[in-house]
N, C-alpha and C. Protein backbone atom coordinates (compact mmCIF):
# COMPACT_ATOMS: atom_id res chain seq x y z
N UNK A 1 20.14 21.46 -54.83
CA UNK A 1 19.93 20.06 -55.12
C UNK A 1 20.50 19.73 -56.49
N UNK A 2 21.80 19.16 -56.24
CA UNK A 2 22.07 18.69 -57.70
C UNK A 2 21.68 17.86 -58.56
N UNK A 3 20.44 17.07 -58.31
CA UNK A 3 19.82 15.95 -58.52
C UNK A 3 18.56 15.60 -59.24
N UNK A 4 17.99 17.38 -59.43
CA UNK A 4 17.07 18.01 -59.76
C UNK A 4 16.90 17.76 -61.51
N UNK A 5 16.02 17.28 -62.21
CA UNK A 5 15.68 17.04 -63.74
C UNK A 5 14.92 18.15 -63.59
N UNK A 6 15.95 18.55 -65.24
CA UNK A 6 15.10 19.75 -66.12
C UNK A 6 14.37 19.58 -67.63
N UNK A 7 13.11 18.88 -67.44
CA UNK A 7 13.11 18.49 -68.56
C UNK A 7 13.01 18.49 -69.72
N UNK A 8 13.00 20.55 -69.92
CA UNK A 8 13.38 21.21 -71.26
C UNK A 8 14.75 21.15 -71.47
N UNK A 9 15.94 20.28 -70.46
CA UNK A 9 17.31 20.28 -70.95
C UNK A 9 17.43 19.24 -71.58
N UNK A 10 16.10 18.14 -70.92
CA UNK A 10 16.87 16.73 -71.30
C UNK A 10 16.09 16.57 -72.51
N UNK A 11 14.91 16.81 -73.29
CA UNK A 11 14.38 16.67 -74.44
C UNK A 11 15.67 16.88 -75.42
N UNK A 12 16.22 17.67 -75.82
CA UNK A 12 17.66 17.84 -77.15
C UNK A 12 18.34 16.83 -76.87
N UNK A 13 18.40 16.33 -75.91
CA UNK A 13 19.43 14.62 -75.51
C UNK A 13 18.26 13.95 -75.74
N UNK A 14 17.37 13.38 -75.54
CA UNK A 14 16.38 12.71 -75.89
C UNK A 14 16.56 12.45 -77.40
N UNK A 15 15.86 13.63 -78.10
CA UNK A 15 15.83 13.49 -79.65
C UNK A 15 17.26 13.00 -79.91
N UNK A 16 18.58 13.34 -79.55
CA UNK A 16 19.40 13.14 -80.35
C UNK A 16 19.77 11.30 -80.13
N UNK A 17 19.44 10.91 -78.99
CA UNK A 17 19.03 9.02 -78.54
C UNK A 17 18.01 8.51 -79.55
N UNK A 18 17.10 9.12 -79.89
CA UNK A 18 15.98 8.32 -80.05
C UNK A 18 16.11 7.73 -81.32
N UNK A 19 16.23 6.57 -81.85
CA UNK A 19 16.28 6.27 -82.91
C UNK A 19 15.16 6.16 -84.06
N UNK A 20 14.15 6.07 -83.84
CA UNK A 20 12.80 6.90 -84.24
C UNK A 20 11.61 7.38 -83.54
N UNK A 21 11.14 8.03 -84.31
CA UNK A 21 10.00 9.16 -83.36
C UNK A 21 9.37 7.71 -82.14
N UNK A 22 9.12 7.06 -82.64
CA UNK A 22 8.12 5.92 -81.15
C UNK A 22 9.06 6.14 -80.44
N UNK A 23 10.39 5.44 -81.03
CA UNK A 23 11.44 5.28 -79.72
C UNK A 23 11.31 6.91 -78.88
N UNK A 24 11.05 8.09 -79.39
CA UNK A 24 11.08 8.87 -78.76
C UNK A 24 9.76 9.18 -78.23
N UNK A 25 8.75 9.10 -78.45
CA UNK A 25 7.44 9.23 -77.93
C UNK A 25 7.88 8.67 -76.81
N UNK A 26 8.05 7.19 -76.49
CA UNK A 26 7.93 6.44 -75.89
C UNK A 26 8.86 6.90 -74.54
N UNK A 27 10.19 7.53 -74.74
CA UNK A 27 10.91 8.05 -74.20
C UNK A 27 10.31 9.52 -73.49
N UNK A 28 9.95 10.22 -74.35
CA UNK A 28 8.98 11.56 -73.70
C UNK A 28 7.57 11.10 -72.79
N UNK A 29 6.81 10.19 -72.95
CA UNK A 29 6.54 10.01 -72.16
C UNK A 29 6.51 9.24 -70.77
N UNK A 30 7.87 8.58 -71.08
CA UNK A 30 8.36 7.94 -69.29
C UNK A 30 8.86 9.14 -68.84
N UNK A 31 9.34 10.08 -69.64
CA UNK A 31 10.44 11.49 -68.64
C UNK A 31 8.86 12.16 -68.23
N UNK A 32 7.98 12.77 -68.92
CA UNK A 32 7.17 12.86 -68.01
C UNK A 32 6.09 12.84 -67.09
N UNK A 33 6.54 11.38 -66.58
CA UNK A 33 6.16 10.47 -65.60
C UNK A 33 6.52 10.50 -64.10
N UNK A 34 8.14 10.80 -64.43
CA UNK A 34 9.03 11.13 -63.70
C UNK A 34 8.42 12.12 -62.71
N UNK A 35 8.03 12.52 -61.35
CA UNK A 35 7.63 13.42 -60.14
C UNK A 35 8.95 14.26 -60.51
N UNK A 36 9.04 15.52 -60.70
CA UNK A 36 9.74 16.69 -59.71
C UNK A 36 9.58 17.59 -59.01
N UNK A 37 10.88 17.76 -58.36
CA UNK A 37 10.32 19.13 -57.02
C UNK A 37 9.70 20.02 -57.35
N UNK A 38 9.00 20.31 -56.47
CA UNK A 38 7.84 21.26 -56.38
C UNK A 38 6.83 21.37 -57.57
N UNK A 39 6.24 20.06 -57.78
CA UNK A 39 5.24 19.87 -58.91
C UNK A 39 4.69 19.39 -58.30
N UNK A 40 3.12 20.16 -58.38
CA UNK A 40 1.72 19.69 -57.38
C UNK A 40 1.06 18.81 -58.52
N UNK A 41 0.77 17.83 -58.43
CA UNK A 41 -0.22 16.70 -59.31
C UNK A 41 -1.73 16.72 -59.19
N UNK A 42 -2.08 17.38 -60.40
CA UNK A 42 -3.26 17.47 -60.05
C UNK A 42 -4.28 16.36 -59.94
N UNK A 43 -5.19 15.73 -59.12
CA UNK A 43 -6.13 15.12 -58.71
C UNK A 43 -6.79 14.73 -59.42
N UNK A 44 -7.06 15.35 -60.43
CA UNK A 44 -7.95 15.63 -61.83
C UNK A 44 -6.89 14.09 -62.68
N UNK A 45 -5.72 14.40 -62.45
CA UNK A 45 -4.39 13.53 -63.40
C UNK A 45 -4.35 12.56 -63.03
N UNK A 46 -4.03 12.26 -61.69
CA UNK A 46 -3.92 11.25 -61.29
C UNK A 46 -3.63 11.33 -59.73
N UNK A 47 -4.37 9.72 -59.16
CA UNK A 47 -3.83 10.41 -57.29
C UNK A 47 -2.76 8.91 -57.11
N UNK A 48 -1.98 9.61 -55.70
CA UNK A 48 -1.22 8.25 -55.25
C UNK A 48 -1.84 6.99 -55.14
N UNK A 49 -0.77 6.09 -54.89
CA UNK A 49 -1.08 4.50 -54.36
C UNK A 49 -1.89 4.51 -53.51
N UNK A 50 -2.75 3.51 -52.84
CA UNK A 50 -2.99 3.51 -51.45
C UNK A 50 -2.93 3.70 -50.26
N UNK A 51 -3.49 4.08 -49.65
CA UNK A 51 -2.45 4.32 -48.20
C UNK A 51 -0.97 5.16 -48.27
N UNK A 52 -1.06 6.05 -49.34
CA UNK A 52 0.43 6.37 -49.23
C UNK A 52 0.41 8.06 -48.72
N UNK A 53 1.49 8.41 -48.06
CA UNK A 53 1.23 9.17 -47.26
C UNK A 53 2.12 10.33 -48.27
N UNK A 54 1.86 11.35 -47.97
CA UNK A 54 2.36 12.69 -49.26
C UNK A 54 1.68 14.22 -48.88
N UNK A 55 2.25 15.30 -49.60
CA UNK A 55 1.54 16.45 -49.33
C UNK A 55 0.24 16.95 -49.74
N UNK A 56 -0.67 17.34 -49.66
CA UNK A 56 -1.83 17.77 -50.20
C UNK A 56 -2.20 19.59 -49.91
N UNK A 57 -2.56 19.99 -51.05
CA UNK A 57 -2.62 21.31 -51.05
C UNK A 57 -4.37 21.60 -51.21
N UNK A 58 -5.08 21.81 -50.03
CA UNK A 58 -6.76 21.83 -49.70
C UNK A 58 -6.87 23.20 -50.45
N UNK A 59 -8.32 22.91 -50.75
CA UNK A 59 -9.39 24.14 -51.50
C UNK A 59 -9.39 25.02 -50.39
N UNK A 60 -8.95 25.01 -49.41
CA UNK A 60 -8.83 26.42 -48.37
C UNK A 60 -7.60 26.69 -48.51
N UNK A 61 -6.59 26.46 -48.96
CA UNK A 61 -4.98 27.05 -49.24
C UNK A 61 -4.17 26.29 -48.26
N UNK A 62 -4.41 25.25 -47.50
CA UNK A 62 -3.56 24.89 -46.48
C UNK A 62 -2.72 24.00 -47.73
N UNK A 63 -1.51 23.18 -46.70
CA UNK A 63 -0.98 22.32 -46.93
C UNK A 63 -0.59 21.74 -46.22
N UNK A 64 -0.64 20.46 -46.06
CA UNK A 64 -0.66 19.62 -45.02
C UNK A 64 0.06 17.88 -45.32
N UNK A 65 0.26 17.38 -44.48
CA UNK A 65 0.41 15.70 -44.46
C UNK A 65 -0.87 15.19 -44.80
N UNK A 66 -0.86 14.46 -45.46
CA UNK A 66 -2.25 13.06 -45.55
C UNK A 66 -2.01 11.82 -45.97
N UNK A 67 -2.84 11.15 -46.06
CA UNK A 67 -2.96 9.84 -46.86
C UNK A 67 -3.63 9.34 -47.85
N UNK A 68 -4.43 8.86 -48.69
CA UNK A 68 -4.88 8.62 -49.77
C UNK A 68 -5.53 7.26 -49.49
N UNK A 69 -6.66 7.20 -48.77
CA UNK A 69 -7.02 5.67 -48.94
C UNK A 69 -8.55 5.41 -50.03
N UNK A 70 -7.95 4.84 -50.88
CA UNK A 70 -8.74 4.59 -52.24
C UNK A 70 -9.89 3.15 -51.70
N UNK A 71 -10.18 2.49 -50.89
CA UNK A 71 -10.90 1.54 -50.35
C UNK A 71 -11.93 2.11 -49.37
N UNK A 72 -12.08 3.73 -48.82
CA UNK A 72 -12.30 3.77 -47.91
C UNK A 72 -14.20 3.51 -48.34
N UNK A 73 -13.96 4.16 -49.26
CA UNK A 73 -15.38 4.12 -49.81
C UNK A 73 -15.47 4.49 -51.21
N UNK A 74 -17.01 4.25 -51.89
CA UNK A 74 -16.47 4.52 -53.66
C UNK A 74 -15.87 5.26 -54.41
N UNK A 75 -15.39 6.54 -53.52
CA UNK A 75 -14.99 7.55 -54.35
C UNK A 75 -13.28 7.54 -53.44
N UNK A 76 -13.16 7.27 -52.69
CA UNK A 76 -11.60 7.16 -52.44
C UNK A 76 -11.75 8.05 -51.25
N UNK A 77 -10.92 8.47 -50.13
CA UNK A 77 -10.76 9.47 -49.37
C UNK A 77 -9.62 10.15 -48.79
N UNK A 78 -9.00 11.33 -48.85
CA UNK A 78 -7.96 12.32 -48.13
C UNK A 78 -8.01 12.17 -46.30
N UNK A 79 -7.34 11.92 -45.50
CA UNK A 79 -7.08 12.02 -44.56
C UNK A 79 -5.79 12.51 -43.48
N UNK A 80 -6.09 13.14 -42.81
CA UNK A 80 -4.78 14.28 -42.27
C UNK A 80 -3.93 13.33 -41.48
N UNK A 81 -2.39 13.27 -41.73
CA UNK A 81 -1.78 12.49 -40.75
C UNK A 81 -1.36 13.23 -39.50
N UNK A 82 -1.19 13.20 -38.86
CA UNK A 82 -0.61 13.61 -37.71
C UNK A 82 -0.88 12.17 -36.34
N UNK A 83 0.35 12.82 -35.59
CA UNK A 83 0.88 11.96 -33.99
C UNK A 83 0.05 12.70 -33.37
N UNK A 84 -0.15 13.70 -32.77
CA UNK A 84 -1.22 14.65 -32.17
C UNK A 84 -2.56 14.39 -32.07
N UNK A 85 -3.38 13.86 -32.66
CA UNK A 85 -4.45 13.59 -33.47
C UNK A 85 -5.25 12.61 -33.18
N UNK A 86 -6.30 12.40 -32.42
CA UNK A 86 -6.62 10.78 -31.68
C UNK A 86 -7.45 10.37 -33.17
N UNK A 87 -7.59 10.93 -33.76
CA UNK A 87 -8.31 10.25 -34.82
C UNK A 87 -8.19 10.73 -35.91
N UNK A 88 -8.41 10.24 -37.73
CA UNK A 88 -7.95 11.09 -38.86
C UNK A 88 -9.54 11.71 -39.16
N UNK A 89 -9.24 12.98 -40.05
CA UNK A 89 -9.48 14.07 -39.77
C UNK A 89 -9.90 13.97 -41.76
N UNK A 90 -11.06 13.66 -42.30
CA UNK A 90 -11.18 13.59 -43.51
C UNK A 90 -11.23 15.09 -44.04
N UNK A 91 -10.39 14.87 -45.61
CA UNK A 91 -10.38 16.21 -46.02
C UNK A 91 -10.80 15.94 -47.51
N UNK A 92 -12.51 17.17 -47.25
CA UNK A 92 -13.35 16.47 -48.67
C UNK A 92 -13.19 16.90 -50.15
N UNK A 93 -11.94 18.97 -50.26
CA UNK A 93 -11.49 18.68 -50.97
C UNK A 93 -10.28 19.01 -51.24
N UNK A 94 -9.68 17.77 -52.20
CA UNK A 94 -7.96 18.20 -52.52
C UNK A 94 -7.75 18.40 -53.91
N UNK A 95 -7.59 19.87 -54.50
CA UNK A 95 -6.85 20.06 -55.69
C UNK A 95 -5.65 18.96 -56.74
N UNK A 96 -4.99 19.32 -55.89
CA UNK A 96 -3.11 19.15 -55.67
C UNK A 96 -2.98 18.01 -54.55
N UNK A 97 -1.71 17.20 -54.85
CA UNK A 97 -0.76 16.38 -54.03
C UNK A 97 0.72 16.36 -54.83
N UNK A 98 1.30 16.32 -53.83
CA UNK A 98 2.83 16.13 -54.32
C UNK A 98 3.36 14.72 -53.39
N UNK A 99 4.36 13.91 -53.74
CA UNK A 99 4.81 13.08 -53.46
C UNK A 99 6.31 13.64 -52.25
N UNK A 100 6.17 13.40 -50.72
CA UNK A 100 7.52 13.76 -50.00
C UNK A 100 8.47 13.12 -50.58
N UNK A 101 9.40 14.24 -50.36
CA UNK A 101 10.95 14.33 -50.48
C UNK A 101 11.41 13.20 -49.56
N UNK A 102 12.43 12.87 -50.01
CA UNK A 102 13.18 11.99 -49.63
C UNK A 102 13.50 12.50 -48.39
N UNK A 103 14.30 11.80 -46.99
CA UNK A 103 14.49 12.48 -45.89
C UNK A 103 16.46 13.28 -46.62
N UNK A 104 16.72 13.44 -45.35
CA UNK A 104 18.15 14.15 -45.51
C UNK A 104 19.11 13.04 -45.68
N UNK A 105 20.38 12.74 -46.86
CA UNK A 105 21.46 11.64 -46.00
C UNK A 105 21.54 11.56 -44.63
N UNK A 106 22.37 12.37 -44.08
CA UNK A 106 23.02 12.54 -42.75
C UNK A 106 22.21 12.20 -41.78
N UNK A 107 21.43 11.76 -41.87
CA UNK A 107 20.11 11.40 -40.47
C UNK A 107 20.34 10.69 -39.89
């Protein structure tokens, strides 16, 4: 993936942009804001949008599809997506979520 941010490369380009430290604070912390591959977000940090559908890595080691619906009730709730599935399948706990990859060009 050529597309991939490294963001111990891009800090020395950073500092050498930043025209003072805010301007660079300010800069270090939008870069990391930025999601990259294979970085699990911890739950604890922060969870997705609503309804948004993404990976989740369960306190039993699975990993799976879900959704994130923050309305469901006061504390928010994990739910398994699947087509298979006549109904969603609450999951009470999630560590980790990562945001899916984009699909393939060529599709």
């Amino acid at each position: 993936m050529d597309d991939l941010i490294d963001r111990k490369a891009i800090l020395p380009i950073l500092a050498g942009l930043a025209l003072t430290q805010s301007d660079y604070n300010d800069s270090y912390d939008k870069l990391m804001q930025i999601p990259s591959a294979n970085r699990w977000i911890p739950c604890t940090d922060r969870l997705p949008g609503n309804d948004t559908k993404c990976l989740i890595y369960t306190s039993d080691k699975r990993i799976c599809m879900a959704r994130w619906y923050e309305k469901y009730d006061e504390q928010g709730a994990w739910y398994i997506v699947s087509d298979d599935v006549p109904k969603l399948y609450r999951i009470k706990y999630v560590p980790f979520w990562m945001p899916l990859p984009a699909p393939p060009d060529n599709v």
